[in-house]
Protein backbone atom coordinates (compact mmCIF):
# COMPACT_ATOMS: atom_id res chain seq x y z
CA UNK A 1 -16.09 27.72 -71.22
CA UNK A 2 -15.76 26.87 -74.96
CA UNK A 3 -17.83 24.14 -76.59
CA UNK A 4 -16.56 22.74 -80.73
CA UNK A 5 -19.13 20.64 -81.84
CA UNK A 6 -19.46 18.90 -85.17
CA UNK A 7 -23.02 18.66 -86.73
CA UNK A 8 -24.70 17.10 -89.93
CA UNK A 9 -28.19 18.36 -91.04
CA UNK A 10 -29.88 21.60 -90.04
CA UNK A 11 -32.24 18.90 -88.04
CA UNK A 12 -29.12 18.46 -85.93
CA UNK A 13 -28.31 22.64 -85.84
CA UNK A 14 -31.73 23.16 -84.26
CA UNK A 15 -31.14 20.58 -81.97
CA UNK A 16 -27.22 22.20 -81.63
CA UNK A 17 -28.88 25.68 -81.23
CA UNK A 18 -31.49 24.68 -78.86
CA UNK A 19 -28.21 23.12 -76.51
CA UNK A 20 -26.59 26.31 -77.12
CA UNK A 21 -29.20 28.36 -75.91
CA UNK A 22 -29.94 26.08 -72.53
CA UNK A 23 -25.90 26.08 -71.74
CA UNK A 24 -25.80 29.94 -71.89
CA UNK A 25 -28.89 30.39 -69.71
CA UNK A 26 -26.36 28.82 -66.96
CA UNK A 27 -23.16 30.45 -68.07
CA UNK A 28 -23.04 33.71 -69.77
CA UNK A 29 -19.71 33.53 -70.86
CA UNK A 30 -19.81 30.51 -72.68
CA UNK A 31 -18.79 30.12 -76.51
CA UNK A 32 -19.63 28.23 -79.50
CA UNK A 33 -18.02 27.02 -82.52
CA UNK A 34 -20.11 24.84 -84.54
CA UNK A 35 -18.35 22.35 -87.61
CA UNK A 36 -21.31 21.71 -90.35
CA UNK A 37 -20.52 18.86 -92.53
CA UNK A 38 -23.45 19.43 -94.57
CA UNK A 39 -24.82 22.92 -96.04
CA UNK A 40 -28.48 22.96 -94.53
CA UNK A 41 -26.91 22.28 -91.06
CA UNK A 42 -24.41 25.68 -91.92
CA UNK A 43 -27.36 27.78 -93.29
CA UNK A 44 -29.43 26.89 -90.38
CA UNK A 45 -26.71 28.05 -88.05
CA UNK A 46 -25.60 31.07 -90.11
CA UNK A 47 -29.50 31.73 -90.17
CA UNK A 48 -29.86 31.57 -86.46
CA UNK A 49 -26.65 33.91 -85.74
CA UNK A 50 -23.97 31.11 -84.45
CA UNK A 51 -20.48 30.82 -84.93
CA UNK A 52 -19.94 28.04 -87.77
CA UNK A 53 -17.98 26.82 -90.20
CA UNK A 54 -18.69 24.41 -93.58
CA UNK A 55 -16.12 21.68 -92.84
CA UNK A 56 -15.60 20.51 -96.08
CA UNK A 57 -14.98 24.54 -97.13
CA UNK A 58 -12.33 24.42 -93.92
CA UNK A 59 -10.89 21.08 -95.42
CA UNK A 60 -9.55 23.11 -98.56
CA UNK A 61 -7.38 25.70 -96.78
CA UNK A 62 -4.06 25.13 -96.89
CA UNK A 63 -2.51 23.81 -93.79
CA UNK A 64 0.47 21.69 -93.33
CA UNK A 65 0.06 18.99 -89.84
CA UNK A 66 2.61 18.71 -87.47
CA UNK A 67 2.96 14.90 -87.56
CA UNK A 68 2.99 12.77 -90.07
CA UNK A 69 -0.07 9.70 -90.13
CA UNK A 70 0.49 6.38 -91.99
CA UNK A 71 -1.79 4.80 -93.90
CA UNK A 72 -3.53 1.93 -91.93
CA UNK A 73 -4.68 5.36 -89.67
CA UNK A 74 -5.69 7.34 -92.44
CA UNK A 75 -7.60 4.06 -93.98
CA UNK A 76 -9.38 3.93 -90.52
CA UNK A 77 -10.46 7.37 -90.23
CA UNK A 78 -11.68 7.05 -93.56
CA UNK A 79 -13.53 3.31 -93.87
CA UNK A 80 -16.80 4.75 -93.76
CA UNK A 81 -16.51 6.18 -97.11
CA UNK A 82 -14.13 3.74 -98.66
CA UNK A 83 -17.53 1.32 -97.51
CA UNK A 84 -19.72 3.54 -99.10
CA UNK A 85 -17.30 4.42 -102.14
CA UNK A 86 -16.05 0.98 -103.36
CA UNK A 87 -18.00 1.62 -106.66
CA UNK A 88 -15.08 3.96 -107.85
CA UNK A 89 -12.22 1.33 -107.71
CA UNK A 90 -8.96 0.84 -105.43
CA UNK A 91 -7.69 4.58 -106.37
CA UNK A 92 -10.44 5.98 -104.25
CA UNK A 93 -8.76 4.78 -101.38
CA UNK A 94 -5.68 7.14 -102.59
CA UNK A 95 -8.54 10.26 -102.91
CA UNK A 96 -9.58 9.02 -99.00
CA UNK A 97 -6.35 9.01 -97.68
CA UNK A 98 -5.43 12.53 -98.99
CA UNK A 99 -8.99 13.96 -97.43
CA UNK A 100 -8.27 12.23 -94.04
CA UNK A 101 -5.42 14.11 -93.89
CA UNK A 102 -6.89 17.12 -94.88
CA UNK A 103 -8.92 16.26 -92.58
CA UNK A 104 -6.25 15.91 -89.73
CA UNK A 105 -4.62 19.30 -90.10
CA UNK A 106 -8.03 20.96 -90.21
CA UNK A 107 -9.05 19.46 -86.91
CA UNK A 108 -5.19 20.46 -85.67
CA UNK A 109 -5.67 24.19 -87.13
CA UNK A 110 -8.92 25.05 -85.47
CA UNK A 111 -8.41 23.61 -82.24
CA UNK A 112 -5.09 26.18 -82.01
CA UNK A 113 -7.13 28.70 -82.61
CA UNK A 114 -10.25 27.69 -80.65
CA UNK A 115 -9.05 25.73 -77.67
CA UNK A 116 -12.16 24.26 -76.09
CA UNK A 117 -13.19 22.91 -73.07
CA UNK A 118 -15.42 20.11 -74.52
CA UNK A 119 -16.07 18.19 -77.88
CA UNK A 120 -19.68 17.58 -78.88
CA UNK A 121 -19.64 14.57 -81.32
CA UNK A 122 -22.86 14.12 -83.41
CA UNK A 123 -22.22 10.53 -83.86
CA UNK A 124 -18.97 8.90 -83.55
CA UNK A 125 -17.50 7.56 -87.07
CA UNK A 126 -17.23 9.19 -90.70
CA UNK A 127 -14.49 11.40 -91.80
CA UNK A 128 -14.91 14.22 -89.57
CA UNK A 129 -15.50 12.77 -86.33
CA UNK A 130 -12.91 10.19 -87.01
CA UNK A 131 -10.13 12.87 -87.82
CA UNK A 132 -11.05 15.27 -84.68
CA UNK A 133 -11.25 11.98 -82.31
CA UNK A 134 -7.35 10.92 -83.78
CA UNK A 135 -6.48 14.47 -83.67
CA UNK A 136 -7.25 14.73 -79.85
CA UNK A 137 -6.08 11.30 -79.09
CA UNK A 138 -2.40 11.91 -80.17
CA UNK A 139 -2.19 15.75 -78.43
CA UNK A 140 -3.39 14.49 -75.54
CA UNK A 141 -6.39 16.68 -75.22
CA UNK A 142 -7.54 16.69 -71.56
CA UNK A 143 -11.11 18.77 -72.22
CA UNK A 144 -14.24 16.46 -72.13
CA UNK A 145 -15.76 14.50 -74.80
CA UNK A 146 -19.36 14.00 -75.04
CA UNK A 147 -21.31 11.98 -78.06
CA UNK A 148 -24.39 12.92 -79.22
CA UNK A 149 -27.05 10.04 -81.01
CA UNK A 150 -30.96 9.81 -81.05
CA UNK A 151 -32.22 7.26 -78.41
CA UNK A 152 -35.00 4.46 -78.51
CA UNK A 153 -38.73 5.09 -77.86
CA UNK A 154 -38.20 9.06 -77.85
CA UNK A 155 -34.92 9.82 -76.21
CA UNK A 156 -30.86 11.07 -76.48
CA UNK A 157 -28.15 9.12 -75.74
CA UNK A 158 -25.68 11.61 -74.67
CA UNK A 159 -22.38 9.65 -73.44
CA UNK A 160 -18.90 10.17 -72.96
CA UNK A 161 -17.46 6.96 -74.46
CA UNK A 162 -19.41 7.05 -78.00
CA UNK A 163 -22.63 5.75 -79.24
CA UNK A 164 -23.87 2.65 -80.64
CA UNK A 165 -21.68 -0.20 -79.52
CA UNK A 166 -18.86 2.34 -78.29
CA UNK A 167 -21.47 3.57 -75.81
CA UNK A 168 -19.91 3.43 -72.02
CA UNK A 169 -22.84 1.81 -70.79
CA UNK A 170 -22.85 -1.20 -73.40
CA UNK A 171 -21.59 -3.76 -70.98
CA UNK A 172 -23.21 -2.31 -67.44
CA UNK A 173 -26.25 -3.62 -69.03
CA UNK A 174 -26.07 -6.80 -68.24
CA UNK A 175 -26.25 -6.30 -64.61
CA UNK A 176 -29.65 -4.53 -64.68
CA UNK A 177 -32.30 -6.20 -63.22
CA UNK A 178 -35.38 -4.07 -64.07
CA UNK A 179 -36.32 -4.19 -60.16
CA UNK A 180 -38.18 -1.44 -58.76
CA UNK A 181 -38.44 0.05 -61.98
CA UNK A 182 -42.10 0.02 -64.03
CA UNK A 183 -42.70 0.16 -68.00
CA UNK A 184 -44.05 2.91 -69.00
CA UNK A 185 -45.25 3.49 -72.90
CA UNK A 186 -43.65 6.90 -73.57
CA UNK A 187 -46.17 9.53 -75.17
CA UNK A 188 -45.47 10.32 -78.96
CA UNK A 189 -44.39 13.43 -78.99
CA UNK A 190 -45.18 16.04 -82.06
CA UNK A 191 -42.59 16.50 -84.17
CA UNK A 192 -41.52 19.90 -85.39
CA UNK A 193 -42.63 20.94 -89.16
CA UNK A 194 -39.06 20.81 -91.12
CA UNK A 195 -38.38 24.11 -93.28
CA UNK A 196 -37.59 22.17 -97.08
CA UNK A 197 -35.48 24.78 -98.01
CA UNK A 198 -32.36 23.99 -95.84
CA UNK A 199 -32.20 20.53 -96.77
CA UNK A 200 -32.88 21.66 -100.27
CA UNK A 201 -29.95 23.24 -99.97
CA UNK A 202 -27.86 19.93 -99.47
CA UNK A 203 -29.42 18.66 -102.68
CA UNK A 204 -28.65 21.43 -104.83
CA UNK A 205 -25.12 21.38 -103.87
CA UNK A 206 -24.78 17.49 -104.21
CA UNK A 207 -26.30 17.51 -107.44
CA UNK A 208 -24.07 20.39 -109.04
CA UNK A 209 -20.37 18.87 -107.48
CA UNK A 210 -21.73 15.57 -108.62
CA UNK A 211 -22.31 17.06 -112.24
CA UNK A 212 -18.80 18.23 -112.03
CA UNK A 213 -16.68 14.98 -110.44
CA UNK A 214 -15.82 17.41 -107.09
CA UNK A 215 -18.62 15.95 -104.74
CA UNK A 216 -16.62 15.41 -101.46
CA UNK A 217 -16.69 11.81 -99.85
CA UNK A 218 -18.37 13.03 -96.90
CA UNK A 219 -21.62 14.07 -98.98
CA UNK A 220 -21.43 11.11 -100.87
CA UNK A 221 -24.12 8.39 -100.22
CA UNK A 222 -24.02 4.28 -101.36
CA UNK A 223 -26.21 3.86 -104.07
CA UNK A 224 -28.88 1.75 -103.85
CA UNK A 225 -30.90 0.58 -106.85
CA UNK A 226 -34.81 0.19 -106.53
CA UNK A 227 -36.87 -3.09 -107.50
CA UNK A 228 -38.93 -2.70 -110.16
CA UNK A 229 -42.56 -2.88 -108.86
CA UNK A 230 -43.27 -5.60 -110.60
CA UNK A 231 -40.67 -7.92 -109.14
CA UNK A 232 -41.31 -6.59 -105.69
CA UNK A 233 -45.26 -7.48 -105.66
CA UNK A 234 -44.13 -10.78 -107.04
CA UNK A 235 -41.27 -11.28 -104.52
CA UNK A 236 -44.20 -10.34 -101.78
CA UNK A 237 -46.76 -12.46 -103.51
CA UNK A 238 -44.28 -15.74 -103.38
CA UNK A 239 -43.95 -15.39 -99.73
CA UNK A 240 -47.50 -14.87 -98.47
CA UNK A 241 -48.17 -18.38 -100.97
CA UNK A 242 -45.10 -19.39 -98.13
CA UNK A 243 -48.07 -18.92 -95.53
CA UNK A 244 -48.40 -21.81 -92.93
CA UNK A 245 -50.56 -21.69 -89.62
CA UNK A 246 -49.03 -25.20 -88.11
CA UNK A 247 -45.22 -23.59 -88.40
CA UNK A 248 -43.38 -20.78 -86.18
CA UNK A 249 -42.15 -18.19 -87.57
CA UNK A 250 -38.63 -16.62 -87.25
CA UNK A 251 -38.40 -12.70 -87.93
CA UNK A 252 -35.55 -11.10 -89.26
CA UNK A 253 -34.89 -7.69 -89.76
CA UNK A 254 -32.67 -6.18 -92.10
CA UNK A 255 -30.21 -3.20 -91.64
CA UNK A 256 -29.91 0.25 -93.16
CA UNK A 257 -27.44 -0.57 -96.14
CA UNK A 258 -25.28 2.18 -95.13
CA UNK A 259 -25.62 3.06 -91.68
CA UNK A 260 -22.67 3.19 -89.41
CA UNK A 261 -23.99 0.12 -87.36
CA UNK A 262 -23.93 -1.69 -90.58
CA UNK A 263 -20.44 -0.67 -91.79
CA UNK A 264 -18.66 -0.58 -88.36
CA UNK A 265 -20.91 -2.84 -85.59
CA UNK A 266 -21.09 -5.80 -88.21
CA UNK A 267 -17.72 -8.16 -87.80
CA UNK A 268 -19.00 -10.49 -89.40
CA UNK A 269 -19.27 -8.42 -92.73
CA UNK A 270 -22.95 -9.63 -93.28
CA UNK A 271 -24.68 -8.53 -96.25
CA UNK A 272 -28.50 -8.80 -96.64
CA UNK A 273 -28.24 -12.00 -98.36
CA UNK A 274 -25.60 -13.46 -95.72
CA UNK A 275 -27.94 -12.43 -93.38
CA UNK A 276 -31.19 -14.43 -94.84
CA UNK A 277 -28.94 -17.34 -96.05
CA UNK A 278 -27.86 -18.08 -92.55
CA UNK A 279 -31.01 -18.04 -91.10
CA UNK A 280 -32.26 -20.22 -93.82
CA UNK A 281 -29.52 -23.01 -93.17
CA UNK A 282 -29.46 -22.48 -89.10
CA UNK A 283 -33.04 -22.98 -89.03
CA UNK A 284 -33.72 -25.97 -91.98
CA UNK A 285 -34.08 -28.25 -88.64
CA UNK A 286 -36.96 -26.59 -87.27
CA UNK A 287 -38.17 -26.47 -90.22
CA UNK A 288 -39.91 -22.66 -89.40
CA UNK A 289 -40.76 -20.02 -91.70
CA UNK A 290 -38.55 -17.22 -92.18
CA UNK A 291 -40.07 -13.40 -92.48
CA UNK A 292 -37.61 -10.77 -93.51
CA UNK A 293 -38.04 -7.18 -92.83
CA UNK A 294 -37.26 -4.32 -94.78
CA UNK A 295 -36.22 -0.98 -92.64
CA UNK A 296 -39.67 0.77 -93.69
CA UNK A 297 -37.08 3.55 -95.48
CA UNK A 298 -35.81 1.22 -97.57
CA UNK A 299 -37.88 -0.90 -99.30
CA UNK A 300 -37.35 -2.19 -102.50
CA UNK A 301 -33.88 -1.07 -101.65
CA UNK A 302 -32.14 -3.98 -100.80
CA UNK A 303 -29.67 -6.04 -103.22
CA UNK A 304 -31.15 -8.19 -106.26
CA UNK A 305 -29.89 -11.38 -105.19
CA UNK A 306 -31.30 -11.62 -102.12
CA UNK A 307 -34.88 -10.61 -103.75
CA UNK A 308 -34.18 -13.40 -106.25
CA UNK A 309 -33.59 -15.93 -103.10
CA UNK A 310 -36.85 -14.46 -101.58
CA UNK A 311 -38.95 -15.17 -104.94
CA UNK A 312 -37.77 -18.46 -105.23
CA UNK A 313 -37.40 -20.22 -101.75
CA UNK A 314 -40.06 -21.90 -100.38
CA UNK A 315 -39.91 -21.57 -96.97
CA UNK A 316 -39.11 -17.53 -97.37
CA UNK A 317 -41.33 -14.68 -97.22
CA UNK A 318 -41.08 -10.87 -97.61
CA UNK A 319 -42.80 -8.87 -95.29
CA UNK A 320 -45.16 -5.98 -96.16
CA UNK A 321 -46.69 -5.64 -92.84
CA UNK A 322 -46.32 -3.19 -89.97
CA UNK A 323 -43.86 -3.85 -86.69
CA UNK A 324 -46.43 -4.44 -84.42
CA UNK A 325 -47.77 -7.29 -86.66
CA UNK A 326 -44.34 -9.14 -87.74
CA UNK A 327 -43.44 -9.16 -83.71
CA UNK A 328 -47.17 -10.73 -83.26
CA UNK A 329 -46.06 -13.89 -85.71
CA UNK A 330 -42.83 -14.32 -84.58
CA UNK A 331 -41.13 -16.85 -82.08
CA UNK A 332 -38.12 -14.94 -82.74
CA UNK A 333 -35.93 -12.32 -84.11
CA UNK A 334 -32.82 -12.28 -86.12
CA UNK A 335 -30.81 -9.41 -87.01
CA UNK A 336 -27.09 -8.05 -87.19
CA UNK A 337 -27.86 -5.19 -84.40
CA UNK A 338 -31.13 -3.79 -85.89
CA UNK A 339 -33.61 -1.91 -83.46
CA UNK A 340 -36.29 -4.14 -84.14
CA UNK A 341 -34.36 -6.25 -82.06
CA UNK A 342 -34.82 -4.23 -78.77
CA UNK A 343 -38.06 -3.47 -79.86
CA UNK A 344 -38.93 -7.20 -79.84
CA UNK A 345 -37.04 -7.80 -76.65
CA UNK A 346 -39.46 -5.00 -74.75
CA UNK A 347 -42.11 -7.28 -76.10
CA UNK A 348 -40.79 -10.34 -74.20
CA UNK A 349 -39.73 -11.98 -77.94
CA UNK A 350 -36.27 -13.75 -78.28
CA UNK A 351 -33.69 -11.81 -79.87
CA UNK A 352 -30.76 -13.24 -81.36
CA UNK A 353 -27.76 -10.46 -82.76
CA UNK A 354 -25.10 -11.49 -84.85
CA UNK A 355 -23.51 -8.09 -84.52
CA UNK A 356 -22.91 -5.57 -82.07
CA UNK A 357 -24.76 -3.26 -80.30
CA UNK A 358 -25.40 -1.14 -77.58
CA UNK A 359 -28.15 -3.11 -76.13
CA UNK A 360 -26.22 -6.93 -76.78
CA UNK A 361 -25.66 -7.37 -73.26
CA UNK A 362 -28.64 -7.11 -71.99
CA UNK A 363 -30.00 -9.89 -70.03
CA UNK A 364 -31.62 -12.81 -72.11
CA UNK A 365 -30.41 -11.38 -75.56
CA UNK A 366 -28.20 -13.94 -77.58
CA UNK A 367 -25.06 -13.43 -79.86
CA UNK A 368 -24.24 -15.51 -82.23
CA UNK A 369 -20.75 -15.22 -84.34
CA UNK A 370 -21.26 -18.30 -86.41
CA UNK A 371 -23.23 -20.75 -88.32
CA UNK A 372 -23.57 -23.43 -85.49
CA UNK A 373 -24.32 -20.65 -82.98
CA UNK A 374 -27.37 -19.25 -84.73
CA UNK A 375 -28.57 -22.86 -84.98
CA UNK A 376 -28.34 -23.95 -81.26
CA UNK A 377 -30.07 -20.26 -80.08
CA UNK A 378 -32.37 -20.63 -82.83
CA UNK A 379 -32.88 -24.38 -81.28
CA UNK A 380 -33.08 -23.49 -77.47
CA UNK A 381 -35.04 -20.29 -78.33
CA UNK A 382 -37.72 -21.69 -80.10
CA UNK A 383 -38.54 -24.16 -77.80
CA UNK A 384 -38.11 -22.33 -74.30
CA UNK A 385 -38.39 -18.86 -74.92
CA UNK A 386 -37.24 -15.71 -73.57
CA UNK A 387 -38.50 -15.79 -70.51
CA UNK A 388 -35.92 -19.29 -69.76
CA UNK A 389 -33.02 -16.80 -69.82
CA UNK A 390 -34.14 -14.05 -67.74
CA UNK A 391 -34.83 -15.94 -64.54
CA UNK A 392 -38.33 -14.03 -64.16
CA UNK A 393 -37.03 -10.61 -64.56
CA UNK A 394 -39.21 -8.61 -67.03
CA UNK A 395 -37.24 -7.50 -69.92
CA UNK A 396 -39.78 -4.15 -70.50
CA UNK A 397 -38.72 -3.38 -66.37
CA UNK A 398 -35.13 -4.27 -67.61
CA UNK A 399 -35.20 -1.55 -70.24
CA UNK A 400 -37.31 0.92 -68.55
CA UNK A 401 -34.09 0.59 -65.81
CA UNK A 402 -31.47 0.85 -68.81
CA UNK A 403 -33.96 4.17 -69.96
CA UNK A 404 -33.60 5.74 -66.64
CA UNK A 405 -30.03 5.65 -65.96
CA UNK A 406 -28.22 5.99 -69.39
CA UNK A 407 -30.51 7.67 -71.28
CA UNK A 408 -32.30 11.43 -71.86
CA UNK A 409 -35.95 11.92 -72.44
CA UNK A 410 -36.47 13.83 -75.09
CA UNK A 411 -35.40 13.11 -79.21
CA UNK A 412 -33.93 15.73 -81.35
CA UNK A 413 -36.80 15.77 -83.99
CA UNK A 414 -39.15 16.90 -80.79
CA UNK A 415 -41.30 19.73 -81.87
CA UNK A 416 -41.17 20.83 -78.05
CA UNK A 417 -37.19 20.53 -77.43
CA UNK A 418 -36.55 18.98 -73.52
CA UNK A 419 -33.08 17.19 -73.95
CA UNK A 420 -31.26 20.11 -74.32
CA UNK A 421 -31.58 21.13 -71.01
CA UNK A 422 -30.49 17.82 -69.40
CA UNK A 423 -27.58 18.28 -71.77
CA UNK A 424 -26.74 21.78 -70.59
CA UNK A 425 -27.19 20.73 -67.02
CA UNK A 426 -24.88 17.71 -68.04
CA UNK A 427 -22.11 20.01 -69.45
CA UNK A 428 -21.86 22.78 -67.16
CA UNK A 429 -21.63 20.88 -63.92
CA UNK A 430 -19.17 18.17 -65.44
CA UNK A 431 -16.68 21.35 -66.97
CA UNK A 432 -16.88 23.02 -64.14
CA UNK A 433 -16.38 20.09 -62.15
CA UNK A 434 -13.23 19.87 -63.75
CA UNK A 435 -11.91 23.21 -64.28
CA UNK A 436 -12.43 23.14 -60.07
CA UNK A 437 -10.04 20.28 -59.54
């Protein structure tokens, strides 16, 4: 059997190799071709002895596709970028187009000369995976797809649908009950000692095509301007003078600027200062503080205005405390489709989601897609609680059900690798399940 898998980082190649290894313990014969978007993830493999090729290398041989794509499809399998790119104007939307369908007859290329039995996504949106998913879509591809993403609280969410809020599972969830099934607090596993040289190798590269104008879209990042220190210890001064004992407290937690579930799970188009604002307003009844959390990555990261709106409203704050200590204050939790909101929801805390994710449906969470919304689930929340949704299911038995049947133990920064063989086990009965039929 054949297996084309697109990868990012060289994190993701050990992770890649480690699944390669574990399938070929089962089947001999199997092959690998590995797409790296990103040079550490190449070296890695090229270090290691697999079959691989730099995509954005591949992207520049000349190829002429088949069929001709219009723009609305080329915009879509390139909005990631234009998201992360709108600094450089409307032309860059030209530039996007033309890579997409570089793109396009790269993905149409090697799979004629490759032919596999199964796709291994890492992810399921940005230029690459975007290109390969249209490209299989319009030939009809009848191999299996399979999307790889890391998990909560240690594991892999391997699916066949996509990740995120594409993930197959999204809306099962709601009919899980959590019976029969006990919370357990997963061990923290070690995580493996990364080798600085291979991502090095990522910033060397950026940093010279950057110097020159050729940096490809696909290695391009948003750019995200820093707080001064100053104004950042003032912003969190302002809210801890905020502090009140006699008032509840509503949490809410920001997203990565320019992750995918920010860019593509987030219909509402919220930016961080959307985000606070609406709180602020949905919530002026209650009267309740509102804490906002940074992603700990990020800090200091966020835009200016919605710093200046944190310095300068009274009923604000800016948290500089841990997780476990903003879930202890709060009566509950805002956010677009943040993690922190799961993580609150294990904790029996109200989560409200004005976005989409792949954990929205499960029972007792609230979505909210406007103004009025937020306000009555703010309302109702406040006052009754999770636990007046959920009918006396336990939402930590809910999840530990959700953990058991949709996702893998194991993550892919594991120092000790596991998920890889539920993955092989995964791919070699479901291929040859079908190559049977």
């Amino acid at each position: 059997m054949k297996y084309l898998s697109i990868i990012y980082y060289d994190t993701f190649a050990r992770f890649f190799c480690a699944i390669e290894d574990a399938v070929k313990e089962r089947d001999s014969a199997a092959e690998f071709l590995h797409l790296a978007i990103f040079p550490s993830g190449w070296l890695y493999m090229k270090v290691k002895g697999r079959n691989v090729r730099l995509l954005p290398l591949e992207v520049r041989k000349p190829y002429v596709a088949e069929r001709e794509v219009g723009d609305a499809d080329l915009d879509k399998i390139a909005h990631y970028h234009a998201v992360t790119g709108a600094r450089f104007g409307s032309g860059y939307k030209h530039s996007l187009r033309k890579r997409a369908r570089n793109y396009l007859g790269t993905m149409e290329r090697i799979l004629g000369e490759f032919r596999p039995d199964a796709v291994l996504f890492s992810g399921d949106t940005r230029i690459a995976c975007e290109a390969l998913q249209y490209h299989l879509d319009q030939v009809g591809y009848e191999g299996k797809r399979f999307y790889f993403e890391q998990g909560p609280n240690g594991t892999t969410i391997f699916d066949r649908r996509g990740v995120n809020a594409n993930c197959s599972f999204r809306r099962a969830a709601a009919n899980l009950t959590g019976e029969g099934y006990d919370p357990e607090t997963a061990a923290k596993q070690l995580k493996f000692k990364k080798n600085p040289m291979f991502r090095g190798s990522d910033y060397v590269a950026i940093g010279i095509l950057r110097l020159f104008g050729r940096l490809p879209p696909e290695w391009d990042t948003m750019p995200l301007r820093k707080l001064s220190e100053a104004d950042y210890s003032n912003c969190i001064a302002h809210g801890r003078r905020n502090a009140r004992s006699d008032s509840t407290e509503i949490l809410v937690a920001l997203q990565v600027p320019d992750d995918a579930n920010n860019i593509h799970h987030n219909p509402m188009e919220l930016r961080d200062i959307d985000l606070v604002t609406w709180v602020l307003r949905a919530s002026s009844r209650l009267g309740s503080r509102v804490r906002v959390r940074e992603h700990p990555l990020y800090r200091r990261r966020y835009s200016a205005e919605m710093y200046k709106l944190l310095s300068s409203n009274d009923r604000v704050a800016l948290s500089d405390s841990d997780l476990s200590e903003d879930l202890a204050d709060a009566s509950v939790v805002v956010t677009v489709n943040s993690m922190t909101g799961l993580d609150a929801y294990i904790r029996k805390i109200p989560v409200i989601l004005l976005g989409n994710a792949f954990y929205d449906h499960l029972p007792g969470v609230e979505r909210a897609q406007t103004e009025a919304c937020l306000e009555k689930s703010l309302t109702d929340l406040t006052k009754h609680g999770l636990a007046s949704r959920l009918g006396g299911r336990s939402p930590s038995s809910i999840f530990a059900e959700m953990r058991a049947k949709y996702f893998i133990d194991g993550h892919y920064l594991d120092a000790e690798l596991s998920a890889p063989q539920t993955i092989a086990k995964i791919l070699t009965q479901q291929i040859t399940d079908r190559a049977g039929k």
